[in-house]
N, C-alpha and C. Protein backbone atom coordinates (compact mmCIF):
# COMPACT_ATOMS: atom_id res chain seq x y z
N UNK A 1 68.21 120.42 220.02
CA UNK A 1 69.27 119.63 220.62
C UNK A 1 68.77 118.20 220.81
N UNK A 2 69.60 117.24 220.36
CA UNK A 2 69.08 115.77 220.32
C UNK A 2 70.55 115.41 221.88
N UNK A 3 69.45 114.12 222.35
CA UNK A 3 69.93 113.53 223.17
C UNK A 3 70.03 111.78 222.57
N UNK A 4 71.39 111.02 223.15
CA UNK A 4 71.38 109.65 222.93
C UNK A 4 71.13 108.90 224.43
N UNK A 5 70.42 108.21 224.43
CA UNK A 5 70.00 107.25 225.39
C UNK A 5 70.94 105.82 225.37
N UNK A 6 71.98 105.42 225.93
CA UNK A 6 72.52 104.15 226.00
C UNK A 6 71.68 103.44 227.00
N UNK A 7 71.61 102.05 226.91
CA UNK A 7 71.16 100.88 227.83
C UNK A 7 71.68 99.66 227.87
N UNK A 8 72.29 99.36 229.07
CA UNK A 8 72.70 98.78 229.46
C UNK A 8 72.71 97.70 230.51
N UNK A 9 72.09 95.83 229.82
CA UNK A 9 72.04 95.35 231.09
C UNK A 9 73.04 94.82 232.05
N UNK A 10 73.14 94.11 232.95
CA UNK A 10 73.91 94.12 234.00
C UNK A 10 74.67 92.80 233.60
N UNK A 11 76.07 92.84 234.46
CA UNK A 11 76.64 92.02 233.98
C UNK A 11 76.66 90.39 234.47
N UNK A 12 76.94 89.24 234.23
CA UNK A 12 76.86 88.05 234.92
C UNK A 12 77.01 87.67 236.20
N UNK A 13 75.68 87.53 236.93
CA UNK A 13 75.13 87.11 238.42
C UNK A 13 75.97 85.69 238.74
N UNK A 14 75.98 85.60 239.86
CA UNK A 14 76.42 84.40 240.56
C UNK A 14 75.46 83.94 241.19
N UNK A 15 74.84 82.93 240.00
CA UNK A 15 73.70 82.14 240.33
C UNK A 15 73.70 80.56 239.85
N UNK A 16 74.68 79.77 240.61
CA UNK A 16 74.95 78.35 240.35
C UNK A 16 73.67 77.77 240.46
N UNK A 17 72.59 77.99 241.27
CA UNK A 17 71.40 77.37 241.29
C UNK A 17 70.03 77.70 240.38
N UNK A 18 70.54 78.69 239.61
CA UNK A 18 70.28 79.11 238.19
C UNK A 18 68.40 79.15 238.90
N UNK A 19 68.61 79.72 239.55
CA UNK A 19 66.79 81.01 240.06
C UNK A 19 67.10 82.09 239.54
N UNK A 20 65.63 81.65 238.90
CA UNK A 20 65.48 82.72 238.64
C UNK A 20 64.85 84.31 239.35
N UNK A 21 66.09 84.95 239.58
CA UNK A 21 65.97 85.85 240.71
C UNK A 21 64.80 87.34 240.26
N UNK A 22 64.55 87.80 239.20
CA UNK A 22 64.02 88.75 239.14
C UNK A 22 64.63 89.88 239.95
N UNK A 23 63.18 90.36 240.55
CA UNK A 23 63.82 91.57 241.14
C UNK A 23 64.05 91.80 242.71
N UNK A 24 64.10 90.31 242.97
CA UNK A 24 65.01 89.87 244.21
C UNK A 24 66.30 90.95 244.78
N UNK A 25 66.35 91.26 245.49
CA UNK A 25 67.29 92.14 246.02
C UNK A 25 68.76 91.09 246.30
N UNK A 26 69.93 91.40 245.98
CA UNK A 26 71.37 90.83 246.94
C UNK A 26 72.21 89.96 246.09
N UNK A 27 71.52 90.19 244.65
CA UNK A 27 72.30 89.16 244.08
C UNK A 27 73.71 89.93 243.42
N UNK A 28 74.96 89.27 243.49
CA UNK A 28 75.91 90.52 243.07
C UNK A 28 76.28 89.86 241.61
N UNK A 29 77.55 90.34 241.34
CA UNK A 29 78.04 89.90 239.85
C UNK A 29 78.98 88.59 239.78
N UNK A 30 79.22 87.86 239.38
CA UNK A 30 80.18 86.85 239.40
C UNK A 30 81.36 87.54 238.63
N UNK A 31 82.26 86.54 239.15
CA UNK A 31 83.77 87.20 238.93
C UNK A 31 83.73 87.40 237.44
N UNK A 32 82.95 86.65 235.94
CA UNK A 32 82.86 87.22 234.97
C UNK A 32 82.22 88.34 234.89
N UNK A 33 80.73 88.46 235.75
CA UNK A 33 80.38 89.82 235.66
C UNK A 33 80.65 90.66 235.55
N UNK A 34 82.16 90.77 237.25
CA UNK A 34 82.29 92.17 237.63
C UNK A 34 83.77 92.34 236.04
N UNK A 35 84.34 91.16 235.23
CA UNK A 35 84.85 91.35 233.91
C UNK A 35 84.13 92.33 233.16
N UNK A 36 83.32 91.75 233.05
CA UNK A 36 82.41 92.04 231.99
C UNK A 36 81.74 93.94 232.62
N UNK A 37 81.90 94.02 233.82
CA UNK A 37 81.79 95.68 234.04
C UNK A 37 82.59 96.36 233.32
N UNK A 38 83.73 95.92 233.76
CA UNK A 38 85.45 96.49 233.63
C UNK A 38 85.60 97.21 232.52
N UNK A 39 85.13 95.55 231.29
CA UNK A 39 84.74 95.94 229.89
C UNK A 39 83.88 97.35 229.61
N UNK A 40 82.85 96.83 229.88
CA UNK A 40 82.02 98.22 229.39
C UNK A 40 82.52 99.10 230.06
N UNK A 41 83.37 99.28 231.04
CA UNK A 41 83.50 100.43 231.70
C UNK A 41 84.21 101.37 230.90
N UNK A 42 85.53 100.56 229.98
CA UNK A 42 86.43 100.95 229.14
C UNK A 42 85.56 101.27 227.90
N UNK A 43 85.00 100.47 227.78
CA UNK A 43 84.14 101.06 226.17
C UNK A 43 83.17 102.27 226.52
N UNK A 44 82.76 102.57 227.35
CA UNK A 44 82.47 103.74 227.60
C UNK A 44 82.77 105.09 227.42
N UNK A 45 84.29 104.77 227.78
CA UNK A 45 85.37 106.07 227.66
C UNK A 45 84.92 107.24 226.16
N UNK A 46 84.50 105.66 225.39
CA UNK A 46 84.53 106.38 224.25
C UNK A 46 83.30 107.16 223.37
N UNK A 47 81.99 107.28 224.35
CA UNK A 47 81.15 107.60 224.44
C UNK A 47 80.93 109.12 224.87
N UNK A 48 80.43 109.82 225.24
CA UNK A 48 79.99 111.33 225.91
C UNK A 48 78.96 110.98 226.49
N UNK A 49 79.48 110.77 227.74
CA UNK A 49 78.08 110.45 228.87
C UNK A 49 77.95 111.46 229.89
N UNK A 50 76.67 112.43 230.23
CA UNK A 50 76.31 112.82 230.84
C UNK A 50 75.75 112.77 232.17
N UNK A 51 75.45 111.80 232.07
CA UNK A 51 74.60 110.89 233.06
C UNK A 51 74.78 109.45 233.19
N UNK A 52 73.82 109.19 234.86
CA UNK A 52 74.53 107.57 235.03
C UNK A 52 73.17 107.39 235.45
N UNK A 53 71.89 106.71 234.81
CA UNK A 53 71.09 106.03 235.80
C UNK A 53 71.26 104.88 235.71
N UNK A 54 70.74 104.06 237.06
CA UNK A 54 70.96 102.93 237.33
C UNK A 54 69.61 102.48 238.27
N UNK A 55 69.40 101.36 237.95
CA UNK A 55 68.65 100.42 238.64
C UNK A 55 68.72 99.94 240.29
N UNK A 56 68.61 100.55 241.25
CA UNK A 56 68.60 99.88 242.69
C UNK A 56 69.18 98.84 242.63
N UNK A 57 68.84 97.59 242.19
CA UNK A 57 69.40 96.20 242.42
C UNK A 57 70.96 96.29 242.19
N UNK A 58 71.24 95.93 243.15
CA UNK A 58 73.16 95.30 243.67
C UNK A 58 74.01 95.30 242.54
N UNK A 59 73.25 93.99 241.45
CA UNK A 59 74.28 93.72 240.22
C UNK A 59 74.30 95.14 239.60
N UNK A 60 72.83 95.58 239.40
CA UNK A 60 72.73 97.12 238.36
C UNK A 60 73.77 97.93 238.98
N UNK A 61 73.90 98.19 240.50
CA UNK A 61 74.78 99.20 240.81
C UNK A 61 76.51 98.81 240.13
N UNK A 62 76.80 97.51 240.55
CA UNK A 62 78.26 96.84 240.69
C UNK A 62 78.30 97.00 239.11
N UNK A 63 77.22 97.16 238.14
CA UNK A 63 77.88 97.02 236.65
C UNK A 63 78.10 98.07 236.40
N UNK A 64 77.22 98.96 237.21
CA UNK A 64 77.66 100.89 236.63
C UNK A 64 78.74 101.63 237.30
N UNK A 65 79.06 101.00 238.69
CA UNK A 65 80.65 101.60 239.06
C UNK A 65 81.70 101.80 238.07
N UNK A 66 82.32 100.99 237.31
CA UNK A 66 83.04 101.24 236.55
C UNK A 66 83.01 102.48 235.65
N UNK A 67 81.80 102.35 234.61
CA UNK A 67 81.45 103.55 234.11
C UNK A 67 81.29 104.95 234.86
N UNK A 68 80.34 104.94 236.00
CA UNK A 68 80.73 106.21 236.62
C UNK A 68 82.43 106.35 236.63
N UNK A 69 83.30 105.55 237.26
CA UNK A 69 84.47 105.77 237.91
C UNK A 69 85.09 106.36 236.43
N UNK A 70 85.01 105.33 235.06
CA UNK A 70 85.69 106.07 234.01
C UNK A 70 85.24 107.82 233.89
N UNK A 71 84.10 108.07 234.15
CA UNK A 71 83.28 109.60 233.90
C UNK A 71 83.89 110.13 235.31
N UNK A 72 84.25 109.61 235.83
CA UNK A 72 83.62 110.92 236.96
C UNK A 72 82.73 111.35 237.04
N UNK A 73 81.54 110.78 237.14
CA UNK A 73 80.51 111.14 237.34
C UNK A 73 79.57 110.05 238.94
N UNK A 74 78.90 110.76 238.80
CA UNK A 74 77.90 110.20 240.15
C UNK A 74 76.70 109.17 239.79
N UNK A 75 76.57 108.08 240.12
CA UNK A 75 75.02 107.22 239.84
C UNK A 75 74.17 107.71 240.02
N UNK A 76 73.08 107.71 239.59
CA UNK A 76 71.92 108.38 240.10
C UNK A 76 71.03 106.94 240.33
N UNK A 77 70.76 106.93 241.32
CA UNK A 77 69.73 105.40 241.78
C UNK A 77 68.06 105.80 241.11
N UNK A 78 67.56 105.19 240.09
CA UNK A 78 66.44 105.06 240.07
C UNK A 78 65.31 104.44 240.06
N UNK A 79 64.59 103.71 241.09
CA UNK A 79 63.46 102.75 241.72
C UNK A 79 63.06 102.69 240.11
N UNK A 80 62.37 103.60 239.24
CA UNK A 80 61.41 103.27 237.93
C UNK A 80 62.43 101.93 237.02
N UNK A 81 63.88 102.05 237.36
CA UNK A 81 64.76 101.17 236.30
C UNK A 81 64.47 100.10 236.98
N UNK A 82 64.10 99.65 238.32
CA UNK A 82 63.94 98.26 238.41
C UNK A 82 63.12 96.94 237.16
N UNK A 83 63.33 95.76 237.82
CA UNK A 83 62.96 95.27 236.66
C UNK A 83 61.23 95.17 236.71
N UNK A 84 60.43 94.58 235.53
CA UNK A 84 59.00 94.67 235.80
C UNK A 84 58.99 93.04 235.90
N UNK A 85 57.66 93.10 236.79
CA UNK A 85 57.18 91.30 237.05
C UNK A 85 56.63 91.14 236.47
């Protein structure tokens, strides 16, 4: 039995002062971002997803709502998806 791995980064931060935030905690999505969720959320549909991991950080969560919400499915938060320094 083969498995597919999708990856997915997060969608456009609201960062007018353009810091670079890393793995700064609180930064959310800008109003294109949380677009740009919406999007993938719909292109998803068309996928077979089993699973939802996601990255702790704010934006990672706010880009994977959508997709869970299309699945019905649950996030699973995982500290290892954070980003590396």
């Amino acid at each position: 039995m083969s498995s597919t791995v999708h990856v997915a980064r997060h969608g456009e931060v609201e960062n007018p002062q353009k810091i670079l935030y890393g793995r700064q905690p609180g930064w959310r999505l800008s109003t294109r971002g949380q677009q740009m969720a919406e999007v993938l959320g719909e292109w998803s549909k068309s996928i077979d997803l089993g699973a939802l991991h996601v990255s702790p950080l704010q934006r990672a969560q706010e880009t994977a709502a959508p997709i869970a919400r299309a699945h019905g499915i649950e996030i699973t938060t995982d500290e290892r998806l954070i980003e590396a320094e």
